[in-house]
N, C-alpha and C. Protein backbone atom coordinates (compact mmCIF):
# COMPACT_ATOMS: atom_id res chain seq x y z
N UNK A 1 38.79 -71.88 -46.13
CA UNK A 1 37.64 -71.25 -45.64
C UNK A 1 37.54 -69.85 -46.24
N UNK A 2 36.63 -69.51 -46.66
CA UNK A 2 36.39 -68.07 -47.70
C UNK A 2 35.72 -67.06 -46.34
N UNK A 3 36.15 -65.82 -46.64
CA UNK A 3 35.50 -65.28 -45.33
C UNK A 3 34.69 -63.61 -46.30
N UNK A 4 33.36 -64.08 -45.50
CA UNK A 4 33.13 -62.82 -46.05
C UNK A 4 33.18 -61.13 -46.09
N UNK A 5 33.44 -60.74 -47.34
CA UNK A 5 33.78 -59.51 -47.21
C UNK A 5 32.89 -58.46 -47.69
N UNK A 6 31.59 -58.79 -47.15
CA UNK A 6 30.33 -57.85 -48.27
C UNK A 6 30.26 -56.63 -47.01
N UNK A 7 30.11 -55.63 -47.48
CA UNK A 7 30.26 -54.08 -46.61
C UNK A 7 29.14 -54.20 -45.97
N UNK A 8 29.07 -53.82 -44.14
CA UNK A 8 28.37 -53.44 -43.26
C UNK A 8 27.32 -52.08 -43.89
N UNK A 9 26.17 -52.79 -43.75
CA UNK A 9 25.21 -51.39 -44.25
C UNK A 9 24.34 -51.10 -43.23
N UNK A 10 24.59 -50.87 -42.31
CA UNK A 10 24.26 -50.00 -41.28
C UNK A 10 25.00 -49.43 -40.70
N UNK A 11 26.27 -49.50 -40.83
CA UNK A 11 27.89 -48.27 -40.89
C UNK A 11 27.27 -46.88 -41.53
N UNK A 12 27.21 -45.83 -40.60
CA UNK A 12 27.03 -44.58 -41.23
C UNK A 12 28.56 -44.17 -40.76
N UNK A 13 28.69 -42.78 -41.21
CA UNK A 13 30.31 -42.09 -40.96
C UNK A 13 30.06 -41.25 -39.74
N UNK A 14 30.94 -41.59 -39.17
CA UNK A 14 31.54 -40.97 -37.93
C UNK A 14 30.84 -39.43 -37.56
N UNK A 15 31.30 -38.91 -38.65
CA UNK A 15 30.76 -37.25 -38.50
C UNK A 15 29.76 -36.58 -38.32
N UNK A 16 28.43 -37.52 -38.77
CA UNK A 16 27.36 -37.03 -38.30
C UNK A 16 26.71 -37.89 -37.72
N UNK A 17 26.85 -38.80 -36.71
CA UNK A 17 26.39 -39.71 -35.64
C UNK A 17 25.59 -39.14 -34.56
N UNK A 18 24.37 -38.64 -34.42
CA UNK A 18 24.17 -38.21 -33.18
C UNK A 18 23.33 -36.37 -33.98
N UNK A 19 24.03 -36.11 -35.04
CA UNK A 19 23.66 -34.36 -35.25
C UNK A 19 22.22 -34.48 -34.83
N UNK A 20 21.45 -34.80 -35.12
CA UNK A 20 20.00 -34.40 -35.21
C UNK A 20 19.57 -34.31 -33.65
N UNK A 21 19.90 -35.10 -33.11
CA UNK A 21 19.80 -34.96 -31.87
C UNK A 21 20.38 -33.94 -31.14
N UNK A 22 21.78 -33.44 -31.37
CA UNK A 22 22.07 -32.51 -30.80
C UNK A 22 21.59 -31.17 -31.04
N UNK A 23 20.96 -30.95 -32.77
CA UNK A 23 19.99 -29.84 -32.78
C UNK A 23 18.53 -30.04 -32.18
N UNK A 24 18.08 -31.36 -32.02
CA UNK A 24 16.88 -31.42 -31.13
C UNK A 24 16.93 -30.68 -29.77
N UNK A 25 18.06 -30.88 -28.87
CA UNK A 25 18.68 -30.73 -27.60
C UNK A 25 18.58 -29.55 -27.56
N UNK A 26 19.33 -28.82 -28.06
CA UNK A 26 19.57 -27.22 -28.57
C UNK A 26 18.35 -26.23 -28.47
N UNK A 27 17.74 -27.05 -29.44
CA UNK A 27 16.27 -26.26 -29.95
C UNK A 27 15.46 -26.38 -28.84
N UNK A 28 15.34 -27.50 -28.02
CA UNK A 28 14.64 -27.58 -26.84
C UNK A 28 14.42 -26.53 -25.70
N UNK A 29 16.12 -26.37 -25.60
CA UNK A 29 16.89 -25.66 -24.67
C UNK A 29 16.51 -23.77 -24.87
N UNK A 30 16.14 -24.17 -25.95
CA UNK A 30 15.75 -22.55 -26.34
C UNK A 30 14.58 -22.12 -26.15
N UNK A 31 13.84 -23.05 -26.33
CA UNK A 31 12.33 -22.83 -26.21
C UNK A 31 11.94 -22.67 -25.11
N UNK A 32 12.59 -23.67 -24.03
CA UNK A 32 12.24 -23.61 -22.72
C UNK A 32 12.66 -22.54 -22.01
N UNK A 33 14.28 -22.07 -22.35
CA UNK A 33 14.22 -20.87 -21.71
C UNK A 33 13.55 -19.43 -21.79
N UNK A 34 13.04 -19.52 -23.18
CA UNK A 34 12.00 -18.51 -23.65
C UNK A 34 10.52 -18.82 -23.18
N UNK A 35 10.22 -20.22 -22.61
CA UNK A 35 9.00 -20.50 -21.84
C UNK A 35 9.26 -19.99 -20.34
N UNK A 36 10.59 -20.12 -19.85
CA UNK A 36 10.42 -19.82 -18.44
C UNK A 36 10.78 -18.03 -17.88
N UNK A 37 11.28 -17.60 -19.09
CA UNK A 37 11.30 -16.07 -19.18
C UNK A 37 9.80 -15.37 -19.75
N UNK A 38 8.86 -15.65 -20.04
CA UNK A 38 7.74 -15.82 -20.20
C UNK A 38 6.88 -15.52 -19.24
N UNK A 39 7.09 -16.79 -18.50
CA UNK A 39 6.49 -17.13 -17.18
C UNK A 39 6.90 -16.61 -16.19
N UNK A 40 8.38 -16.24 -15.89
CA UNK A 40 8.70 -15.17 -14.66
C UNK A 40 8.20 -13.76 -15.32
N UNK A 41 8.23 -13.57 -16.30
CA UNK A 41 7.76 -11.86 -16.28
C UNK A 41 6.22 -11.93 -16.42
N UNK A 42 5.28 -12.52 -16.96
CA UNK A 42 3.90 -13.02 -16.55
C UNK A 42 3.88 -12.31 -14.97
N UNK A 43 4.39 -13.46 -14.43
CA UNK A 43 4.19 -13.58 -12.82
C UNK A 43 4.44 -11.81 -12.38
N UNK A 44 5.98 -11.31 -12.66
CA UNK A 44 5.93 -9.64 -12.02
C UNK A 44 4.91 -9.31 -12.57
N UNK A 45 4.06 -8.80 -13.68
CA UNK A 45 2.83 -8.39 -13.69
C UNK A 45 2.01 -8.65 -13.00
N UNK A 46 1.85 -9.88 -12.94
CA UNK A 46 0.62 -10.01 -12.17
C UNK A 46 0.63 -9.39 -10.61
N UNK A 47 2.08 -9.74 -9.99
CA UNK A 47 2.12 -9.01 -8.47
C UNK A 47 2.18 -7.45 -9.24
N UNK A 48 2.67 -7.03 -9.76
CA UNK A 48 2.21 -5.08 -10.01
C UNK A 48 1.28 -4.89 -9.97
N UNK A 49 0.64 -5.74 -10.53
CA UNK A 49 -1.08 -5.34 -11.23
C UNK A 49 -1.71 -5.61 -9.70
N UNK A 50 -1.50 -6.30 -8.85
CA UNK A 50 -2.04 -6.73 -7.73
C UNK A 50 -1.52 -5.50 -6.44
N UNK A 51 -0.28 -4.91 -6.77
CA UNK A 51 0.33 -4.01 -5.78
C UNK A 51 -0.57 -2.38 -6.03
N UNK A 52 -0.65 -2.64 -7.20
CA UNK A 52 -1.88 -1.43 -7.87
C UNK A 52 -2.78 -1.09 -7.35
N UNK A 53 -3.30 -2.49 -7.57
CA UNK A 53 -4.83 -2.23 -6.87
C UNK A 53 -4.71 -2.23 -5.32
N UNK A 54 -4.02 -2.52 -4.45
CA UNK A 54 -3.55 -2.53 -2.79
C UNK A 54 -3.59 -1.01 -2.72
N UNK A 55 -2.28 -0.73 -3.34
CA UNK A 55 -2.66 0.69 -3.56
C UNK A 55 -3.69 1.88 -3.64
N UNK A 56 -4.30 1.40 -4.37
CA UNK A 56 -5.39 1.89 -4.76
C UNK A 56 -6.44 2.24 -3.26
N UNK A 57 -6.68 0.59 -2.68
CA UNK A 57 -7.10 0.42 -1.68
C UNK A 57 -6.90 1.54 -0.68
N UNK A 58 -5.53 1.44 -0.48
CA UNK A 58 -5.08 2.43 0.50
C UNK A 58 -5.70 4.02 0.39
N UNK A 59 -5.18 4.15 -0.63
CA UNK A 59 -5.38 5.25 -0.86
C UNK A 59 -6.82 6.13 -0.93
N UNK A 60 -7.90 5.17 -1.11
CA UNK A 60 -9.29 5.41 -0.91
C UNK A 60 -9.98 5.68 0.52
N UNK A 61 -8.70 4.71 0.89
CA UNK A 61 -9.31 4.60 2.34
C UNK A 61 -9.06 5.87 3.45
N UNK A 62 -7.29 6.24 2.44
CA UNK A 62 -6.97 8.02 3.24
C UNK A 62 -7.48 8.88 3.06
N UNK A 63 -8.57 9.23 1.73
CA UNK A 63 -8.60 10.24 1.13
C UNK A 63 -10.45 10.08 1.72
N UNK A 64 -10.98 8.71 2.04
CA UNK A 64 -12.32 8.66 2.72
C UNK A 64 -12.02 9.51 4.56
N UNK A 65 -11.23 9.01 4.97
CA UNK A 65 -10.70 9.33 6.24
C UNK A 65 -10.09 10.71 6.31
N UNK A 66 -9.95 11.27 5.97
CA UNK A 66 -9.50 13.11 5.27
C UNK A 66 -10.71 13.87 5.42
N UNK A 67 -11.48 13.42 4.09
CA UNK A 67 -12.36 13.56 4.11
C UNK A 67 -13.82 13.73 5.17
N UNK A 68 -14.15 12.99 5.70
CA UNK A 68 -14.15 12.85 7.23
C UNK A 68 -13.56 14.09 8.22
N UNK A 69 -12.39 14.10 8.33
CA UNK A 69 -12.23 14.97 9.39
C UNK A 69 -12.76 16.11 8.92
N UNK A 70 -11.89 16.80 7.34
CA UNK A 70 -12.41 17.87 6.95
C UNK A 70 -13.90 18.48 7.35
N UNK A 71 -14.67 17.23 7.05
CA UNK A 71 -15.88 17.62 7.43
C UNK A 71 -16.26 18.54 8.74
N UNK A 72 -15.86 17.48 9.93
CA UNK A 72 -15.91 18.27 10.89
C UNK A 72 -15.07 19.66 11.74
N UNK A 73 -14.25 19.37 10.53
CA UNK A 73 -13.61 20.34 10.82
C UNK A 73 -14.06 21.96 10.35
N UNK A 74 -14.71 21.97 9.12
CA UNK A 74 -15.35 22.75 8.80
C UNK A 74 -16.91 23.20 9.15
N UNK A 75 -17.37 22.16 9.36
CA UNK A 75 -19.07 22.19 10.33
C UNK A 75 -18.93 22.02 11.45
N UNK A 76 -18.21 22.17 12.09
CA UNK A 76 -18.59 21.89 13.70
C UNK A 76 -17.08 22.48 14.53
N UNK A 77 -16.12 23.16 13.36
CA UNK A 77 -14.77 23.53 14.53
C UNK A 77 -14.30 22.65 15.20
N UNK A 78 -14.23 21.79 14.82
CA UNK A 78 -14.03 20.59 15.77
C UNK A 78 -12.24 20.53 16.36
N UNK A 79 -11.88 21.08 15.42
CA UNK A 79 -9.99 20.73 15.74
C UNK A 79 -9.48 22.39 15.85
N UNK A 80 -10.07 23.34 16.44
CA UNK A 80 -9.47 24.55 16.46
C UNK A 80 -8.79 23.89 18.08
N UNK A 81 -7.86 24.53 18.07
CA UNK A 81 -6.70 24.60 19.32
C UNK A 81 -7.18 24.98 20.91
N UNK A 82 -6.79 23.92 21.55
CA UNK A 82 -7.69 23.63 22.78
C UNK A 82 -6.21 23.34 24.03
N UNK A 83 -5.87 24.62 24.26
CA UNK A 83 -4.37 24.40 25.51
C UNK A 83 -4.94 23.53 26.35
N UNK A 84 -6.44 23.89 27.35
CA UNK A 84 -6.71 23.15 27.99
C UNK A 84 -6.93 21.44 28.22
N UNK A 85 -5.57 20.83 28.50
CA UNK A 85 -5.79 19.28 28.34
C UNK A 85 -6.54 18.76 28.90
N UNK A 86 -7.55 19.50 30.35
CA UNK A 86 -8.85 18.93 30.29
C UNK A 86 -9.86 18.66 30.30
N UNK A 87 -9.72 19.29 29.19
CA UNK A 87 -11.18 19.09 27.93
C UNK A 87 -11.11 17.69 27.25
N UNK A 88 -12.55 17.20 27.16
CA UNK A 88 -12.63 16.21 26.48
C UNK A 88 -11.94 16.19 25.05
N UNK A 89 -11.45 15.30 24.79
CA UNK A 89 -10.73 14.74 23.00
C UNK A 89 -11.70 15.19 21.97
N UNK A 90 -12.17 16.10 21.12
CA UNK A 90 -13.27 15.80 20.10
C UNK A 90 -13.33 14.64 19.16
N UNK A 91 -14.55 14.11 19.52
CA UNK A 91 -14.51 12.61 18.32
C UNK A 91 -15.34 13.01 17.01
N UNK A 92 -15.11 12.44 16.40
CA UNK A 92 -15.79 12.47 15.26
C UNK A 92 -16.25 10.90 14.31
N UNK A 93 -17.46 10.44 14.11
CA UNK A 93 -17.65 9.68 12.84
C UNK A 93 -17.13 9.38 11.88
N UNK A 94 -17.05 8.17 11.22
CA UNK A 94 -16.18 8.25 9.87
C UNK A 94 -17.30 7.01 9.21
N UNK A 95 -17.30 7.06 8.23
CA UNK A 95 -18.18 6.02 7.48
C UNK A 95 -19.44 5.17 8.55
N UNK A 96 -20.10 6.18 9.61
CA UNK A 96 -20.82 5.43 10.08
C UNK A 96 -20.75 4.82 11.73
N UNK A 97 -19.19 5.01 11.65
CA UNK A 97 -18.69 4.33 12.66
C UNK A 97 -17.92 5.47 13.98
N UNK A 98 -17.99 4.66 14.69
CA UNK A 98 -16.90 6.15 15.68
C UNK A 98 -15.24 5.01 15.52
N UNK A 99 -14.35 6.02 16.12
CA UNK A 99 -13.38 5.54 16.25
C UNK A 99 -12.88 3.97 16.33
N UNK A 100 -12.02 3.60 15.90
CA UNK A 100 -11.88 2.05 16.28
C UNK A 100 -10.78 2.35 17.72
N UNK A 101 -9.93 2.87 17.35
CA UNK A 101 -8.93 3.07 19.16
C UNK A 101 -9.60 4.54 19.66
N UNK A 102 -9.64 4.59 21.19
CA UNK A 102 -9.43 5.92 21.90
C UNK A 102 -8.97 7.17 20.54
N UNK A 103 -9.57 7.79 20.29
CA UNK A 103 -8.48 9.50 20.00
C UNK A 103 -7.50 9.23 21.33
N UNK A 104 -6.86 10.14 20.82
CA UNK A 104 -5.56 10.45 21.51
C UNK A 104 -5.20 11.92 21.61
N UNK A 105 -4.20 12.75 22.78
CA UNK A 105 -4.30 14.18 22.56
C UNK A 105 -2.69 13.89 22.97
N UNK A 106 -1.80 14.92 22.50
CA UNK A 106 -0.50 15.37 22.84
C UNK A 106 -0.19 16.63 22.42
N UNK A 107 0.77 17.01 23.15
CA UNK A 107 1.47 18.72 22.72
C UNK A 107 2.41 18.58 22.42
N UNK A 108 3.43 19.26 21.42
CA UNK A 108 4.73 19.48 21.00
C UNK A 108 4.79 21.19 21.40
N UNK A 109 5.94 21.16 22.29
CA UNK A 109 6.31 22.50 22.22
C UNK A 109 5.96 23.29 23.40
N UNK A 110 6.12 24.48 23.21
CA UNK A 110 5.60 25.29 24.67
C UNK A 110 4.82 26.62 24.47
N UNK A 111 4.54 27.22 25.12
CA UNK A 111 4.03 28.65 25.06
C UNK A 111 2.95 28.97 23.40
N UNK A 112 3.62 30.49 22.92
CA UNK A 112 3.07 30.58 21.64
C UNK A 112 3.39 29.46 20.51
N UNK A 113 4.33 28.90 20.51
CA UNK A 113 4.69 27.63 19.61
C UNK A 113 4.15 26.33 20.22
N UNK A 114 3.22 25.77 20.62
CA UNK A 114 2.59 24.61 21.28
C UNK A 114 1.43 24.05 19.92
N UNK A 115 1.65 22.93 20.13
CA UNK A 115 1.27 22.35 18.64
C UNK A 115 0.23 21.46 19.31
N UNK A 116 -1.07 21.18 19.32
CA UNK A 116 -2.16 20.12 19.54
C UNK A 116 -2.00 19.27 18.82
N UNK A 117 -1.81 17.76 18.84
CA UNK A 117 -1.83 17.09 18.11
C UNK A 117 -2.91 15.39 18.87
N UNK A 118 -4.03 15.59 17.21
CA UNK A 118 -5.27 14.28 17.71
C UNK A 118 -4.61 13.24 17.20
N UNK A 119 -4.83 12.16 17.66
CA UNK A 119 -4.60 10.83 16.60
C UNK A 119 -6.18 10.05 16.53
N UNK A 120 -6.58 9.59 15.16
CA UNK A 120 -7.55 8.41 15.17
C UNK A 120 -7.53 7.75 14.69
N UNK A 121 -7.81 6.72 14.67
CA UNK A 121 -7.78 5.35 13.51
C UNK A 121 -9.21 4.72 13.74
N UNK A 122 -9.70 4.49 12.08
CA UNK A 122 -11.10 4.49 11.70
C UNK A 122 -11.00 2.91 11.04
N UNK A 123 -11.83 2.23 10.92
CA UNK A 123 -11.88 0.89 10.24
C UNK A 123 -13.14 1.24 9.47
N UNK A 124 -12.92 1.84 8.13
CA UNK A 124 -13.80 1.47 7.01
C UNK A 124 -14.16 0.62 6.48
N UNK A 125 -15.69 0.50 5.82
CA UNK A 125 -15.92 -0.37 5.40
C UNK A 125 -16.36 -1.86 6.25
N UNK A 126 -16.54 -1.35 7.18
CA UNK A 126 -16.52 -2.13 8.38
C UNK A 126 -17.33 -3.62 8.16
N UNK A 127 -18.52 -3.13 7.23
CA UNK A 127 -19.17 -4.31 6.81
C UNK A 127 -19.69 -5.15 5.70
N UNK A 128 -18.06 -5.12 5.05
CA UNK A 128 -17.72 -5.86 4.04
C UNK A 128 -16.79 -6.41 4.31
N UNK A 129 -16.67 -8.08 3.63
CA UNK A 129 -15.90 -9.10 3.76
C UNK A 129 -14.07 -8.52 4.20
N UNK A 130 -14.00 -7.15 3.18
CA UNK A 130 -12.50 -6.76 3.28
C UNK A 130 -12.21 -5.01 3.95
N UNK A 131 -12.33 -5.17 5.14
CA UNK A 131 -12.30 -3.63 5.59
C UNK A 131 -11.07 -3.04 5.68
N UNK A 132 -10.89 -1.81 5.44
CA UNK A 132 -9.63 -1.02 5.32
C UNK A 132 -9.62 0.00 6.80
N UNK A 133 -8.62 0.15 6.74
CA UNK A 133 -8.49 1.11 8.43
C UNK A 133 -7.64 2.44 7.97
N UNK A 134 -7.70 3.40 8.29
CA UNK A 134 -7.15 4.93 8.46
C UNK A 134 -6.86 5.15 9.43
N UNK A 135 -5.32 6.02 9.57
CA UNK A 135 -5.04 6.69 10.98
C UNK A 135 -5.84 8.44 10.07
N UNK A 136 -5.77 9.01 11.44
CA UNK A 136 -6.02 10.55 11.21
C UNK A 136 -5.08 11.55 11.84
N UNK A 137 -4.18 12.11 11.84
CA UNK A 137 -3.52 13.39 12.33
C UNK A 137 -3.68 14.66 12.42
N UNK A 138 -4.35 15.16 13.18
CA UNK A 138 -4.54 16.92 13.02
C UNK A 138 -3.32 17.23 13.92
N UNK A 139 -2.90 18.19 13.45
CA UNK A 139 -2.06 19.25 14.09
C UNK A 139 -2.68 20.40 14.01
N UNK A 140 -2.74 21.67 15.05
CA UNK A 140 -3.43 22.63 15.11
C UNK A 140 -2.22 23.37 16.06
N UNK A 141 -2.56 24.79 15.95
CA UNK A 141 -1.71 25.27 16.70
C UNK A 141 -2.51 27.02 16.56
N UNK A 142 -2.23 27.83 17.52
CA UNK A 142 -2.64 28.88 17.74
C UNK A 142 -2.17 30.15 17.35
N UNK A 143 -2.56 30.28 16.23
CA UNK A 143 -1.26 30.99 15.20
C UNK A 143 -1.29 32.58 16.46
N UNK A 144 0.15 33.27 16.18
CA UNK A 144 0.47 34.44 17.02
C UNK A 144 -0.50 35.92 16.25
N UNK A 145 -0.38 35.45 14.87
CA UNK A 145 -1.29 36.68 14.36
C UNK A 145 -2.55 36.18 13.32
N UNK A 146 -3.60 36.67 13.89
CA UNK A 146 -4.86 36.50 13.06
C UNK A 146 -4.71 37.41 11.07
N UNK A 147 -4.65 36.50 10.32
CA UNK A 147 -4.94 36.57 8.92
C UNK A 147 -4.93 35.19 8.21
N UNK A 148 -5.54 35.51 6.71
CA UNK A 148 -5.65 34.40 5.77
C UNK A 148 -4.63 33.60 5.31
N UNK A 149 -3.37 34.08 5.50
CA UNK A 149 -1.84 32.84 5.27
C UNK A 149 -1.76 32.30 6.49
N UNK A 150 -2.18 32.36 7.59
CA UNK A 150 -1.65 31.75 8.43
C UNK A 150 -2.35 30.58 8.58
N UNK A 151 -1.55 29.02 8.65
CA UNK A 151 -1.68 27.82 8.28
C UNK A 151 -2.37 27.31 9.96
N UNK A 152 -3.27 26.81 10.50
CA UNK A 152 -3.68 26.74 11.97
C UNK A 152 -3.93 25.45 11.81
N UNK A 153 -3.90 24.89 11.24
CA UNK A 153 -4.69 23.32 11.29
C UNK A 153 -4.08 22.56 10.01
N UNK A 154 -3.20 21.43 9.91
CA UNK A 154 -2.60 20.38 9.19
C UNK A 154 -3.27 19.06 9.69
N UNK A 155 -3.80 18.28 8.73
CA UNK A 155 -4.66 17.31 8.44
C UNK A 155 -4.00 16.17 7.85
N UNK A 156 -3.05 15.38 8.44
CA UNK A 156 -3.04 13.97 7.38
C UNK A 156 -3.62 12.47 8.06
N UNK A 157 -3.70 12.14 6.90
CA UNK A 157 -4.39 10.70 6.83
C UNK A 157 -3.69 9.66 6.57
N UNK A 158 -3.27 8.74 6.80
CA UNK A 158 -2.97 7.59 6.40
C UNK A 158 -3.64 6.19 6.08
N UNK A 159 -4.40 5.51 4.75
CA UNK A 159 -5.04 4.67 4.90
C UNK A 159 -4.38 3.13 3.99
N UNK A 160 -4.80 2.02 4.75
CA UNK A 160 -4.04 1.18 4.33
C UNK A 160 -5.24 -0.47 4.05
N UNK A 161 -4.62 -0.98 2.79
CA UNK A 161 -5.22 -2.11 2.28
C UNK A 161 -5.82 -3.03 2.96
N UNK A 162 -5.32 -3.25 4.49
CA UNK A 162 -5.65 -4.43 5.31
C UNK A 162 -6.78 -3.91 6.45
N UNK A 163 -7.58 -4.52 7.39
CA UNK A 163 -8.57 -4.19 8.76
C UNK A 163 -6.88 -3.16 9.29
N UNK A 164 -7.64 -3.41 10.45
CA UNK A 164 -6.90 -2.03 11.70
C UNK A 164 -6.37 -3.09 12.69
N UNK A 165 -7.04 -4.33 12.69
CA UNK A 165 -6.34 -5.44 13.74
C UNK A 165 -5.05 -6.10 12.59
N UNK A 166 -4.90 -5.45 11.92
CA UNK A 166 -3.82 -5.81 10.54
C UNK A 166 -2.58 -5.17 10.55
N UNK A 167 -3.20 -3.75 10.93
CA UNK A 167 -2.02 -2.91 10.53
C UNK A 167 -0.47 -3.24 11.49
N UNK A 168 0.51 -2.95 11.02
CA UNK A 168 1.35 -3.30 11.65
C UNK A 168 1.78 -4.64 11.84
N UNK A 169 1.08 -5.69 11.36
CA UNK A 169 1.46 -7.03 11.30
C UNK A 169 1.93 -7.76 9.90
N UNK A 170 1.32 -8.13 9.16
CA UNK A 170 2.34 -8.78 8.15
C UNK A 170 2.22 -7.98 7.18
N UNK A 171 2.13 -8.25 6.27
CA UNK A 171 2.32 -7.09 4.70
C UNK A 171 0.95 -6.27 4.36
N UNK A 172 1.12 -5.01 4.48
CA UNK A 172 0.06 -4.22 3.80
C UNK A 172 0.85 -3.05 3.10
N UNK A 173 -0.11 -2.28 2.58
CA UNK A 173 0.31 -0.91 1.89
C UNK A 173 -0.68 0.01 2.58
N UNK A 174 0.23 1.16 2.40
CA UNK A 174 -0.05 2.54 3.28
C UNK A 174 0.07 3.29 2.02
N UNK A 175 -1.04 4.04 1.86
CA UNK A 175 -0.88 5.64 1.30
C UNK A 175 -1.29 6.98 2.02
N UNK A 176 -0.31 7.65 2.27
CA UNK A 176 -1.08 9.06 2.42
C UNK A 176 -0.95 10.12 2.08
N UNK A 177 -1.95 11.40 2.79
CA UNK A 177 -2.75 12.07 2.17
C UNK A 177 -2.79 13.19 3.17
N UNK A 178 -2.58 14.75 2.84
CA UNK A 178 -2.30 15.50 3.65
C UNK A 178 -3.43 16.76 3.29
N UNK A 179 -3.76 18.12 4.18
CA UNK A 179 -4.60 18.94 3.74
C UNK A 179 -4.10 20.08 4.82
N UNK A 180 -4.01 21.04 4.59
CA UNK A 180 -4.01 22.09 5.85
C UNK A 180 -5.01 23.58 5.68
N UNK A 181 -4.93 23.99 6.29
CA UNK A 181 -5.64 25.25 6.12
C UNK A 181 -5.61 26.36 7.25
């Protein structure tokens, strides 16, 4: 019986069985991780670019609400220093609107050092789809000597991205904004 001995021709060598594939694999592996590093830093931009403008928000909304008091504070005296606690709260307008909570009145301190302090919170924008809310802070106090350095009235604002039935509940941004005179 003769047996045949004609060479297997689809025998390739050992050594490169498989290469192409393993640089396919490779090359894959690279691309994708340069697709998904891509795509996570994409994404932080886009929340910056989005924390920006929140920002932004806020900050319009302190510097509208500032603004505001200043006003009355300069036309109408409205926040000069009032020992007597009972006297009515002075209110004031803000975009139209009066207060969204009560003003509020408290004292720090005693005698010649007794500090008036208002609180308000305003809901701007009241009638558009996305309204923003402001607190207001005056501090006033009754300076001991009458001249032009002496600081009688500190003004800050705080205004923030979300309504006023918002604040304090899930995620917003706060900027503020201070003035004295």
């Amino acid at each position: 019986m003769a047996m045949n001995t004609a060479p297997n021709t689809l025998h390739t060598e050992n050594g490169k069985r498989g290469f192409t594939l393993l640089i396919a694999i490779i090359f894959m592996s690279v691309m994708l991780s340069f697709g998904l590093t891509l795509g996570s830093l994409g994404y932080k931009q886009e929340v910056l670019a989005s924390n920006a403008i929140e920002s932004q928000y806020a900050f319009y909304a302190a510097d509208s609400a500032l603004e505001c008091a200043l006003y009355y504070a300069q036309q109408a005296n409205l926040f000069a220093y009032n020992a007597d606690t009972n006297q009515p709260i002075p209110s004031f307008p803000c975009d139209n609107t009066s207060p969204y909570l009560n003003p509020t009145r408290s004292y720090a301190g005693s005698g010649s050092t007794a500090v008036e302090i208002l609180g308000y919170r305003f809901q701007l924008d009241a009638r558009t789809p996305n309204p923003r809310c402001a607190d207001v802070t005056v501090y006033s106090y009754q300076s001991p000597q009458a001249g032009n350095n002496n600081i009688t009235t500190y003004i800050f604002s705080q205004g923030y991205d979300v309504a006023c039935s918002s604040v304090g509940g899930s995620r917003f941004v706060s900027r503020g904004i201070s003035a004295h005179y």
